[in-house]
PDB file of N, CA and C in Angstrom:
ATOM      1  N   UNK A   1       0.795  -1.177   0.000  1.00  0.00           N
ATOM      2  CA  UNK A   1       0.000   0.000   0.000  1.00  0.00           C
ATOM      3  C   UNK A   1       0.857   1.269   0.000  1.00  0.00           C
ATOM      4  N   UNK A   2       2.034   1.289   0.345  1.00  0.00           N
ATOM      5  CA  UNK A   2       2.606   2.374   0.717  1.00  0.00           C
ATOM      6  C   UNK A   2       3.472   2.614  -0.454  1.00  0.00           C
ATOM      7  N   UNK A   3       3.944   2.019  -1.433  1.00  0.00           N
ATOM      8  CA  UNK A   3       4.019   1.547  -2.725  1.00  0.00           C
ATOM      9  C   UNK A   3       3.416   2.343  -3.541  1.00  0.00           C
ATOM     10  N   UNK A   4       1.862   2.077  -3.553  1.00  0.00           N
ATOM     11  CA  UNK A   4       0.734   2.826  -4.548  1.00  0.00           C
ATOM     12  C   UNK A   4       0.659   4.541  -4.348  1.00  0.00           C
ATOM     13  N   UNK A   5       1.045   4.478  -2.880  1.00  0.00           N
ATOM     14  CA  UNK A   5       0.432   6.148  -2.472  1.00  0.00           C
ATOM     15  C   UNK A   5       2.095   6.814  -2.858  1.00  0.00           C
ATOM     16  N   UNK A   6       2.868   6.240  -2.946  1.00  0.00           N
ATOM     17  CA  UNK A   6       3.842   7.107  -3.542  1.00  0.00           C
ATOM     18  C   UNK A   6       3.808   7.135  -4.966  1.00  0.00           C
ATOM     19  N   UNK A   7       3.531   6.423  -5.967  1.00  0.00           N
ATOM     20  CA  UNK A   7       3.219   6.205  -6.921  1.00  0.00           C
ATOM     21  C   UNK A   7       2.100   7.460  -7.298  1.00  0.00           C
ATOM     22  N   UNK A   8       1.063   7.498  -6.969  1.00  0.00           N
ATOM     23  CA  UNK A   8       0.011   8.590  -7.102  1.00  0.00           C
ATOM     24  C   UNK A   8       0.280   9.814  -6.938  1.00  0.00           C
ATOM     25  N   UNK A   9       1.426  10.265  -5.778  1.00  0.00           N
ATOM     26  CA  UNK A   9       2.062  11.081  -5.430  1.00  0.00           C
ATOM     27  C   UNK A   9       2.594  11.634  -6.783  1.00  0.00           C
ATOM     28  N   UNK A  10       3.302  10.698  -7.073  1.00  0.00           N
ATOM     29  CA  UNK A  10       4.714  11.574  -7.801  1.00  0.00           C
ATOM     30  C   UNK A  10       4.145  11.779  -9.357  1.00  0.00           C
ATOM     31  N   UNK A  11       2.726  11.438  -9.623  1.00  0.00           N
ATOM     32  CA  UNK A  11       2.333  11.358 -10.812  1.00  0.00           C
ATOM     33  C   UNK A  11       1.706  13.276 -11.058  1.00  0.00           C
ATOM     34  N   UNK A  12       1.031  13.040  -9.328  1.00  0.00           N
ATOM     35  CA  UNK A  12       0.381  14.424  -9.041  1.00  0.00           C
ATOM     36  C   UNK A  12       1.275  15.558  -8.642  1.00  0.00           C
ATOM     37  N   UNK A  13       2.879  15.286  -8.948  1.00  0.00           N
ATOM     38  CA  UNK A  13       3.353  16.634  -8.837  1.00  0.00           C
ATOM     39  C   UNK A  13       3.713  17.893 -10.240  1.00  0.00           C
ATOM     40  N   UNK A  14       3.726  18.470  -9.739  1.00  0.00           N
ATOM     41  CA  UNK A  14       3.805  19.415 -10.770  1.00  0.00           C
ATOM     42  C   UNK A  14       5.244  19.647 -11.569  1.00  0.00           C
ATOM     43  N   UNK A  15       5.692  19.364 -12.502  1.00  0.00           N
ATOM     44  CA  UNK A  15       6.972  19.081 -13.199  1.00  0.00           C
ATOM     45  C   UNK A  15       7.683  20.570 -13.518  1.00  0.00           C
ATOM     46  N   UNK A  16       9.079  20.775 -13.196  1.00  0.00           N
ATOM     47  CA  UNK A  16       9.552  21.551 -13.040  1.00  0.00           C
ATOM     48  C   UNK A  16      10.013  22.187 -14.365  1.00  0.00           C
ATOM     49  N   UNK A  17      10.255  23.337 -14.090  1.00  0.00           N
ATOM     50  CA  UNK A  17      10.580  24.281 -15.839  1.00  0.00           C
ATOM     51  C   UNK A  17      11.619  24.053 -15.625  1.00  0.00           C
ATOM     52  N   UNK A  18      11.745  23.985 -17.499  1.00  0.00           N
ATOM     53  CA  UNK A  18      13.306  23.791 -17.356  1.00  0.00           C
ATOM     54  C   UNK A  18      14.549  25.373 -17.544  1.00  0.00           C
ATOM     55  N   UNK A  19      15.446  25.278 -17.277  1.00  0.00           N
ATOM     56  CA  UNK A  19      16.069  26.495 -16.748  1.00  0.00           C
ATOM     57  C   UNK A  19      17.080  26.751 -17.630  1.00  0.00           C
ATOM     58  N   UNK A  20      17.054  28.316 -17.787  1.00  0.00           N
ATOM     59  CA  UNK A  20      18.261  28.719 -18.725  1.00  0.00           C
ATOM     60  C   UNK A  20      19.242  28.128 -18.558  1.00  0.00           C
ATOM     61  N   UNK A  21      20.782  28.238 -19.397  1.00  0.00           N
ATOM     62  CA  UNK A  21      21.933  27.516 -19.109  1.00  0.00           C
ATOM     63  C   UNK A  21      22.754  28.405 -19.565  1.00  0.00           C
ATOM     64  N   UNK A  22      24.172  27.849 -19.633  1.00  0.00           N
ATOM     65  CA  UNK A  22      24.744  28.354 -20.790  1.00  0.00           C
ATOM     66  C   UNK A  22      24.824  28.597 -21.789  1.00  0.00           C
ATOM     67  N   UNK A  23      24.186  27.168 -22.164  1.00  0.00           N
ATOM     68  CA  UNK A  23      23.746  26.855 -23.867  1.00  0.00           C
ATOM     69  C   UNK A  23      22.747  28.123 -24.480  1.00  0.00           C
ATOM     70  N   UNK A  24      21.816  28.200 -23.649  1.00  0.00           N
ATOM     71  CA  UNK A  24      20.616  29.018 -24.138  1.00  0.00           C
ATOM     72  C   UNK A  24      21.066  30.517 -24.731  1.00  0.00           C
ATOM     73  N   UNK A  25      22.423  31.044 -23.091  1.00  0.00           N
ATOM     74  CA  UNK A  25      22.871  32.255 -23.535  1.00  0.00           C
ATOM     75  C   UNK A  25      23.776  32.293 -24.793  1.00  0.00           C
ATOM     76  N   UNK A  26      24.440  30.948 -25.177  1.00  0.00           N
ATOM     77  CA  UNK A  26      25.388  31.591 -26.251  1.00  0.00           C
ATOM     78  C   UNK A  26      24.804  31.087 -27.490  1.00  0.00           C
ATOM     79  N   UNK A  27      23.810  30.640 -27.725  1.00  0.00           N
ATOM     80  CA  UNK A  27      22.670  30.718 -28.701  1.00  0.00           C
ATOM     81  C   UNK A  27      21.749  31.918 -28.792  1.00  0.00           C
ATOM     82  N   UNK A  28      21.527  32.490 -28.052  1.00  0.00           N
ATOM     83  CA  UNK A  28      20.843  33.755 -27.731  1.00  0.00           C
ATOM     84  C   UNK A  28      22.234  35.048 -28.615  1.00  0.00           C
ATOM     85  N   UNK A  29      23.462  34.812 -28.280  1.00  0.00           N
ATOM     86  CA  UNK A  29      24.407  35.886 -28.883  1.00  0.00           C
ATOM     87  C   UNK A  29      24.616  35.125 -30.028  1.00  0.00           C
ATOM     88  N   UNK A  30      24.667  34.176 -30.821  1.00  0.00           N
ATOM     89  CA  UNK A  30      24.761  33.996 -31.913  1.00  0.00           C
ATOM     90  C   UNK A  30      23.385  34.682 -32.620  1.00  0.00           C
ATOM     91  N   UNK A  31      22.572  34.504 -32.064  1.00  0.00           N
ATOM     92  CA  UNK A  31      21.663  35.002 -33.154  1.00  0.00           C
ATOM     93  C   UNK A  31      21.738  36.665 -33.342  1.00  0.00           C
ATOM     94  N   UNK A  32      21.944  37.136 -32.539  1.00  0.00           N
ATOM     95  CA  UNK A  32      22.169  38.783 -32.481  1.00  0.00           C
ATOM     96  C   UNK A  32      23.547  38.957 -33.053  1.00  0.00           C
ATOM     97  N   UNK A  33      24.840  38.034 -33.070  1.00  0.00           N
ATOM     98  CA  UNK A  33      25.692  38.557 -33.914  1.00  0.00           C
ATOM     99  C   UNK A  33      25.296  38.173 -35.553  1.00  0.00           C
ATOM    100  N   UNK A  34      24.604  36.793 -35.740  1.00  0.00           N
ATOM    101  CA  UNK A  34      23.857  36.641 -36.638  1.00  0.00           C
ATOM    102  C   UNK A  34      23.422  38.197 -37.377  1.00  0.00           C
ATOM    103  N   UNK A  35      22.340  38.637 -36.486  1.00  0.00           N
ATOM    104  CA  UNK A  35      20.915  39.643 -37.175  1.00  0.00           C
ATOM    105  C   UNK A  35      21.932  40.819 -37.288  1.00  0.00           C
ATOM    106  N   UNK A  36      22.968  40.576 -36.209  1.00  0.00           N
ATOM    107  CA  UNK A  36      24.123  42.463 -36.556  1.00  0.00           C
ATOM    108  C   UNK A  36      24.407  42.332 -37.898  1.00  0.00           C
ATOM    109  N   UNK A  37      25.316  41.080 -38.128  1.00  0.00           N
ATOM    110  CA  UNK A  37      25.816  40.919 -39.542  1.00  0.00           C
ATOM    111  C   UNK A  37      25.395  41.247 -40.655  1.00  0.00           C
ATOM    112  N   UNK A  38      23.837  40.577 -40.530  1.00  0.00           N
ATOM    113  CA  UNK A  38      22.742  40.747 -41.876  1.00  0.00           C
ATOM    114  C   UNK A  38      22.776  42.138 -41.977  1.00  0.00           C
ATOM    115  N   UNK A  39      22.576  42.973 -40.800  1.00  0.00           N
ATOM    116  CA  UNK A  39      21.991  44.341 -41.336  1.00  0.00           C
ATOM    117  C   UNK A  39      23.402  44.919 -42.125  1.00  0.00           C
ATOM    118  N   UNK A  40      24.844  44.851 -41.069  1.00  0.00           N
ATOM    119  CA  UNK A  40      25.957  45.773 -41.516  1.00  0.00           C
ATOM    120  C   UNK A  40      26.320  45.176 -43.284  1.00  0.00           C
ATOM    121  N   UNK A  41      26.164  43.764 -43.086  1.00  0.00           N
ATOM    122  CA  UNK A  41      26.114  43.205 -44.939  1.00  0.00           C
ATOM    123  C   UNK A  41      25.380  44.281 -45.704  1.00  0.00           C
ATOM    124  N   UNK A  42      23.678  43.983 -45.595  1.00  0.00           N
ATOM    125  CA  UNK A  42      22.842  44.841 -46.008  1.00  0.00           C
ATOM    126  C   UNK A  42      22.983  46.701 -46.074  1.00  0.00           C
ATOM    127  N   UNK A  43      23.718  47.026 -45.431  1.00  0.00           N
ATOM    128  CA  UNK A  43      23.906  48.446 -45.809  1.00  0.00           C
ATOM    129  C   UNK A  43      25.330  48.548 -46.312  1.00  0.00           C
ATOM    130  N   UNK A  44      25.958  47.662 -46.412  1.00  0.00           N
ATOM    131  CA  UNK A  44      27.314  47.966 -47.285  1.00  0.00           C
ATOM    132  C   UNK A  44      27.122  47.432 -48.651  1.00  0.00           C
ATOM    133  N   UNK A  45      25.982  46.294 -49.065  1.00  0.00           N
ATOM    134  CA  UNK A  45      25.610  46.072 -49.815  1.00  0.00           C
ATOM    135  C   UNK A  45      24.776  47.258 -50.706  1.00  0.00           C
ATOM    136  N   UNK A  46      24.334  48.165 -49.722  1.00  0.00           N
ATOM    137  CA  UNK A  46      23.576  49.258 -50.636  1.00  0.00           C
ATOM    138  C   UNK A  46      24.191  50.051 -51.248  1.00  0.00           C
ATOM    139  N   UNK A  47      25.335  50.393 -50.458  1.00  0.00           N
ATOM    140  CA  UNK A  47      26.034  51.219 -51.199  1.00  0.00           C
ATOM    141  C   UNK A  47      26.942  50.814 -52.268  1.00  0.00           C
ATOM    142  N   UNK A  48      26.745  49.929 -52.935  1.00  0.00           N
ATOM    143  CA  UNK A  48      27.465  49.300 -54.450  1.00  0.00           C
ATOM    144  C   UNK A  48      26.176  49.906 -55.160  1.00  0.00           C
ATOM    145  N   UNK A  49      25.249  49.627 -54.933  1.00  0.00           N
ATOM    146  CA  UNK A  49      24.062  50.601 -56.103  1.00  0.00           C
ATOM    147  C   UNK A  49      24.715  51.884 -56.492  1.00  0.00           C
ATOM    148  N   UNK A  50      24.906  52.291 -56.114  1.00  0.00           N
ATOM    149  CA  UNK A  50      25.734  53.744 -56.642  1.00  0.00           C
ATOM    150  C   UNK A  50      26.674  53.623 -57.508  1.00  0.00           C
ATOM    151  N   UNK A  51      27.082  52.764 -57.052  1.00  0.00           N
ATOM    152  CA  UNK A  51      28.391  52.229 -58.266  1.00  0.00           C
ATOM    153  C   UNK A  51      28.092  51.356 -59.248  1.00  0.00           C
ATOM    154  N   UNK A  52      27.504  51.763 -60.432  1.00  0.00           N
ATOM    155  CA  UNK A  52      27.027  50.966 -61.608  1.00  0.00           C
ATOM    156  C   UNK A  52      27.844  51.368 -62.694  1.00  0.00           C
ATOM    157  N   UNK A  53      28.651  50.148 -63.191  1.00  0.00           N
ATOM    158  CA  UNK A  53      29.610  49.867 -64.441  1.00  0.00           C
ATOM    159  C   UNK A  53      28.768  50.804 -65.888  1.00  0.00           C
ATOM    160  N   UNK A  54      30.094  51.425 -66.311  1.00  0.00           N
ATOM    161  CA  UNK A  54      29.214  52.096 -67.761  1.00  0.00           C
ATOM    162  C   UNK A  54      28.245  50.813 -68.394  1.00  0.00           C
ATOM    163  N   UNK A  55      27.535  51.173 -69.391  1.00  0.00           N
ATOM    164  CA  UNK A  55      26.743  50.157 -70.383  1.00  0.00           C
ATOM    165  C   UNK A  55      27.675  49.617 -71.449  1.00  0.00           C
ATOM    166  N   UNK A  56      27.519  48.773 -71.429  1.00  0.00           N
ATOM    167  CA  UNK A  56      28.518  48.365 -73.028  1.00  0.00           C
ATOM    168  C   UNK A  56      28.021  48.259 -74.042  1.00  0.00           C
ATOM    169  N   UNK A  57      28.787  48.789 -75.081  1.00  0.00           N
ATOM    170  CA  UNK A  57      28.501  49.247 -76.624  1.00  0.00           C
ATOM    171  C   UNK A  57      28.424  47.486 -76.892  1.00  0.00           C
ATOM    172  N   UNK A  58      27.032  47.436 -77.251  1.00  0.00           N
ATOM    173  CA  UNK A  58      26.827  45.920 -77.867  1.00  0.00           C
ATOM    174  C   UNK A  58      26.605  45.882 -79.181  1.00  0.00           C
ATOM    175  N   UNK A  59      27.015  46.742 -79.980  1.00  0.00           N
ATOM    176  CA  UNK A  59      26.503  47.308 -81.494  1.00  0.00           C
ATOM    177  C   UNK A  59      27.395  46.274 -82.015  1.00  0.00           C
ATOM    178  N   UNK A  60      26.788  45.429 -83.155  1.00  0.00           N
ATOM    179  CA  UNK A  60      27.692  44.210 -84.221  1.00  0.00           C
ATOM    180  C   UNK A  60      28.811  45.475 -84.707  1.00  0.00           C
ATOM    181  N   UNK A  61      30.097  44.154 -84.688  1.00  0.00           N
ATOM    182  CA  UNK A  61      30.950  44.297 -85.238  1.00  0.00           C
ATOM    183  C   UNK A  61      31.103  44.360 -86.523  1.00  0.00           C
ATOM    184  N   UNK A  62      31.948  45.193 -87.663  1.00  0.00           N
ATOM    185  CA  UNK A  62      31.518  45.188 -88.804  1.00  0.00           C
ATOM    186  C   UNK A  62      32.408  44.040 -89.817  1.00  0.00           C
ATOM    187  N   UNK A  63      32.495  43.445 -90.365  1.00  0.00           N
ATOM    188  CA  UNK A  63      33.166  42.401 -91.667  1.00  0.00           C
ATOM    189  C   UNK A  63      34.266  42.540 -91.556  1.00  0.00           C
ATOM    190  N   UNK A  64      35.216  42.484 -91.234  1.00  0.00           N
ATOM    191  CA  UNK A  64      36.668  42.527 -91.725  1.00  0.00           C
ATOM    192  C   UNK A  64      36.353  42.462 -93.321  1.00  0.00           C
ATOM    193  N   UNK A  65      37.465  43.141 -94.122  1.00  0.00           N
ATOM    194  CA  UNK A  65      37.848  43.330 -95.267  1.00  0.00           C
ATOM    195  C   UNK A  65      38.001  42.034 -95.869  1.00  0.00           C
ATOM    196  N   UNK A  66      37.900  41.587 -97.260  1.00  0.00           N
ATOM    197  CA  UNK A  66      38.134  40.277 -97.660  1.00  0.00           C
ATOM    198  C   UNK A  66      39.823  40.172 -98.008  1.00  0.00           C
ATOM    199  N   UNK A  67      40.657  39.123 -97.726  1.00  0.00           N
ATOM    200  CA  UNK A  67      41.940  39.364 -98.313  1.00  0.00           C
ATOM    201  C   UNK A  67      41.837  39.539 -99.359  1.00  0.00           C
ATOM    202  N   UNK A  68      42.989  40.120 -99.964  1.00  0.00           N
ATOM    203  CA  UNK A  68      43.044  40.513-101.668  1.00  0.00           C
ATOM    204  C   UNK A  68      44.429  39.243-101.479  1.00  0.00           C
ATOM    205  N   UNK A  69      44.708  39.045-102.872  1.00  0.00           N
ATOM    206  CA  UNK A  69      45.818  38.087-103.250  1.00  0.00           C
ATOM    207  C   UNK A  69      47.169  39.354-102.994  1.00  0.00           C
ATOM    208  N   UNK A  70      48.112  38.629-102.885  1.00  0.00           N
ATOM    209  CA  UNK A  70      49.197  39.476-103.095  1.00  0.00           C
ATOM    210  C   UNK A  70      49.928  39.787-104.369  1.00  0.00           C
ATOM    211  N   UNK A  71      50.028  40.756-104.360  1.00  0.00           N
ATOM    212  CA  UNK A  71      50.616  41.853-105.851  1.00  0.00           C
ATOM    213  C   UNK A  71      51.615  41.167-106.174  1.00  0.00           C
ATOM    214  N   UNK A  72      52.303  41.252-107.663  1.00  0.00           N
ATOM    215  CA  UNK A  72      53.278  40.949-107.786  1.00  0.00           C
ATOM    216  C   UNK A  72      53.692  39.203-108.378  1.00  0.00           C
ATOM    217  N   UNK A  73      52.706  38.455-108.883  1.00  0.00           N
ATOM    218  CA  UNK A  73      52.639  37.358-109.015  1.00  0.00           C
ATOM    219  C   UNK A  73      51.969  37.204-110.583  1.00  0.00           C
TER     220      UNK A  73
END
């Protein structure tokens, strides 16, 4: 009997939270050096828009000349 009532007991207690660690905190700073990164990427990335390569002359090239024979023959 004394068996069962501990048994019932430990079913009816209330289960404990589980608790920050270490782990949690240096997962917590990866993601913020993570989200820093994205942004400082993202605004150094903007500023290459400003810097756009001339256009290139895509106009066809014209025939080269046909050889002529050489003179003198």
């Amino acid at each position: 009997m004394a068996t069962e009532r501990v048994r019932t007991s430990l079913k009816d207690l209330p289960k404990p939270k589980p608790r920050n660690d270490a782990y949690t905190v240096m997962l917590t700073l990866a993601l913020l050096a993570m989200i820093g990164a994205c942004t400082l990427l993202f605004y150094d990335l903007r500023g290459y828009a400003k810097l756009r390569p001339d256009k290139l002359d895509v106009s066809p090239i014209p025939a080269a000349p046909a050889a002529t024979p050489a003179q003198g023959q």
